[in-house]
Structures are given as structure tokens and as C-alpha cells.
Protein backbone atom coordinates (compact mmCIF):
# COMPACT_ATOMS: atom_id res chain seq x y z
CA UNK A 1 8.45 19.07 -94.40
CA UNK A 2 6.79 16.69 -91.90
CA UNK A 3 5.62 13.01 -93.47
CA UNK A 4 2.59 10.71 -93.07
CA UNK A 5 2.19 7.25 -94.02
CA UNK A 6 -1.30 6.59 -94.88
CA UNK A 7 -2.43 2.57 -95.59
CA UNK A 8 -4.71 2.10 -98.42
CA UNK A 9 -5.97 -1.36 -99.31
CA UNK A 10 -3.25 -2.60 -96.37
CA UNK A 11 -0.90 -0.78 -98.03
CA UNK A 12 1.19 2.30 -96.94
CA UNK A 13 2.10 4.69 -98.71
CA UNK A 14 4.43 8.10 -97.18
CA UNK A 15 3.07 11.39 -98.26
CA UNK A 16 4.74 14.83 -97.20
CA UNK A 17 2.78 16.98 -96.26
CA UNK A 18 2.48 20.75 -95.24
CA UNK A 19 3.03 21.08 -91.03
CA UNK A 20 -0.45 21.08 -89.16
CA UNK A 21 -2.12 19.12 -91.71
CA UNK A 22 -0.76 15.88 -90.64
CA UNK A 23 -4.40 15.06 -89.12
CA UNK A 24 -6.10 16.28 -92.27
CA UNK A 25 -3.96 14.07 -94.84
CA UNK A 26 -4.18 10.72 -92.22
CA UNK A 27 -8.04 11.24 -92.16
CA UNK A 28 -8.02 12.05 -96.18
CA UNK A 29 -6.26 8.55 -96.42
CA UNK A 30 -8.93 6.73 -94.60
CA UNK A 31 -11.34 8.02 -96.94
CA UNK A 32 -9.85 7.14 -99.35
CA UNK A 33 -8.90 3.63 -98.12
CA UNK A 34 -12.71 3.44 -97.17
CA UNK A 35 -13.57 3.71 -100.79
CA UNK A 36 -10.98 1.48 -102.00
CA UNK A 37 -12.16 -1.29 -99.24
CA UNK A 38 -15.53 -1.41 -100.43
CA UNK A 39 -15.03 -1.85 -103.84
CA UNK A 40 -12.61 -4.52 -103.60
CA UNK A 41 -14.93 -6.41 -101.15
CA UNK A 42 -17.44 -5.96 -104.44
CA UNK A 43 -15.15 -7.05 -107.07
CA UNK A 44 -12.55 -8.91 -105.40
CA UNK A 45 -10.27 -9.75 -108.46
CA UNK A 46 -10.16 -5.84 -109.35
CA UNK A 47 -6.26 -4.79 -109.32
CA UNK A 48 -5.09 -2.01 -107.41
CA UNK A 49 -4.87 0.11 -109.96
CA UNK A 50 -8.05 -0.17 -110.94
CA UNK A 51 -9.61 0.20 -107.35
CA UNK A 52 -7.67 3.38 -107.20
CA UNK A 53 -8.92 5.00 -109.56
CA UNK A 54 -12.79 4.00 -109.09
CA UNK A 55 -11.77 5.63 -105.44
CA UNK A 56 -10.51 8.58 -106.74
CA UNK A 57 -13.66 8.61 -109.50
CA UNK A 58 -15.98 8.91 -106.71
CA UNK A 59 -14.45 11.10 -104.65
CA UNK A 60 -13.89 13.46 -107.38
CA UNK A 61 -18.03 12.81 -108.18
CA UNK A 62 -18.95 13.48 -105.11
CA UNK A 63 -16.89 16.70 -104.58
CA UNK A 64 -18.34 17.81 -108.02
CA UNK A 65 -21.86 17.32 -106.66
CA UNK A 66 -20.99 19.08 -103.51
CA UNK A 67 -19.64 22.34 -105.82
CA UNK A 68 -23.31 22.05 -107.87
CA UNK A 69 -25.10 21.84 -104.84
CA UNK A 70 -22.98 25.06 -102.98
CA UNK A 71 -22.78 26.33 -106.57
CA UNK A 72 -27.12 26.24 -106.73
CA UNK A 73 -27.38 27.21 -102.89
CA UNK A 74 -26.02 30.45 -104.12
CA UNK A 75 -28.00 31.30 -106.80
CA UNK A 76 -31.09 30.45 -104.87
CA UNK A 77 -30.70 33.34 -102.61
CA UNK A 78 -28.17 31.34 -100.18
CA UNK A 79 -29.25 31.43 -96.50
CA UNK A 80 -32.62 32.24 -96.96
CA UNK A 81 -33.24 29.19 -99.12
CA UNK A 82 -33.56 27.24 -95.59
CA UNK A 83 -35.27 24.46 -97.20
CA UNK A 84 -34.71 24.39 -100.70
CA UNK A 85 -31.27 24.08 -99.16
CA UNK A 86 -31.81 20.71 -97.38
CA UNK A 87 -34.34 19.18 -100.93
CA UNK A 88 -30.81 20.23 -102.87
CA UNK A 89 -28.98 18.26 -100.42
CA UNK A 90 -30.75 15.22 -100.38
CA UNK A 91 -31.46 15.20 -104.38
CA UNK A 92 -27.26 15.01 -104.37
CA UNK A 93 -27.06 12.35 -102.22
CA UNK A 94 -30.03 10.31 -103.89
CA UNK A 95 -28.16 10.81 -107.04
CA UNK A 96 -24.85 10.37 -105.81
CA UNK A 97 -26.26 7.04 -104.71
CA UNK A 98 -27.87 5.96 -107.67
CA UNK A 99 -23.71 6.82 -109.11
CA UNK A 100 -22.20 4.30 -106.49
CA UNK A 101 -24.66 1.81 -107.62
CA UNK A 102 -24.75 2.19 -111.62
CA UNK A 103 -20.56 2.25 -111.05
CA UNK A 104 -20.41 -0.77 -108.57
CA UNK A 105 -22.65 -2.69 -111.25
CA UNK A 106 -19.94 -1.71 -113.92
CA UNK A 107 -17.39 -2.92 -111.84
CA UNK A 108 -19.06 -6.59 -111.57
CA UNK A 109 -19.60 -7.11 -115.15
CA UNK A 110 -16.23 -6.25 -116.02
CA UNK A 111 -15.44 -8.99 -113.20
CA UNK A 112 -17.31 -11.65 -114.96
């Protein structure tokens, strides 16, 4: 079973991994360290730990909002919702936004 090392917050970490999805699990890990990055550079005393999980809180947020959004697609007649499709879209993303915020403002008060 092949193995990638993926750094998160400068650290790496080796993760098997099925063969052909090396790519796949290197480009999940900078995702993931992408997340992790910018909330430590908002809450700089935040532990690892911690900064993993807010990572894995959001990514699991936004994968949930991308589910409701396929999920309503669907049920809205699917491709011929053309439009409706894109207004579903960008209502997730304004939300999801309005998430990252309300959570990044969490994360600084706990800081204090």
C-alpha cells in the first residue's frame, strides 16, 4: 500500500493510501493545511489540536453545504434549474462565509 507524507501546520504526517490516489490525498493535505494556516495566523496561541479540529469543522461544514445545495439542485428539477442552480450556489457560499467569520470570531475570544 503506497504512502504519502502530507505537512500540516509544518508538520508531516505519513498516510497510506490506496495506489493512484497519491495525488488526491497530497492535494487533500494542502487543504487541509490551508485551513489550519489561516486560523493559526488568526489566533496564534491556538494549539494544534485545537486548529485541527476547527480545520476539520469547516471542511466537514462546507461539504455539508455542498450535499444541501446538490441535495436542493435535485429536487428543483436538476438541470433545468439553470439559474436557481447558480442563486443556490452563491446563497452557500454567502452563508458558508458568514460560518468562517462567526467561527474565526469564536476563536479570538477564546484567545483573549
Amino acid at each position: 500500500m503506497p504512502q504519502v507524507t502530507v505537512v500540516v501546520n509544518s508538520r508531516s504526517y505519513t498516510i497510506a493510501c490506496e495506489p493512484g490516489e497519491e495525488d488526491r490525498v497530497r492535494q487533500l493535505g494542502r487543504s487541509i493545511d490551508a485551513k489550519v494556516v489561516g486560523f493559526a495566523k488568526d489566533a496564534p496561541q491556538a494549539g494544534e489540536a485545537r486548529l485541527l479540529v476547527m480545520a476539520a469543522l469547516m471542511l466537514a461544514d462546507e461539504l455539508s453545504e455542498a450535499r444541501e445545495t446538490l441535495r436542493r439542485t435535485r429536487g428543483a428539477g436538476g438541470a433545468a434549474a439553470g439559474g436557481a442552480d447558480e442563486e443556490a450556489v452563491a446563497t452557500g457560499i454567502e452563508r458558508l462565509a458568514l460560518r468562517i467569520e462567526t467561527v474565526a470570531a469564536r476563536l479570538e475570544a477564546t484567545q483573549l
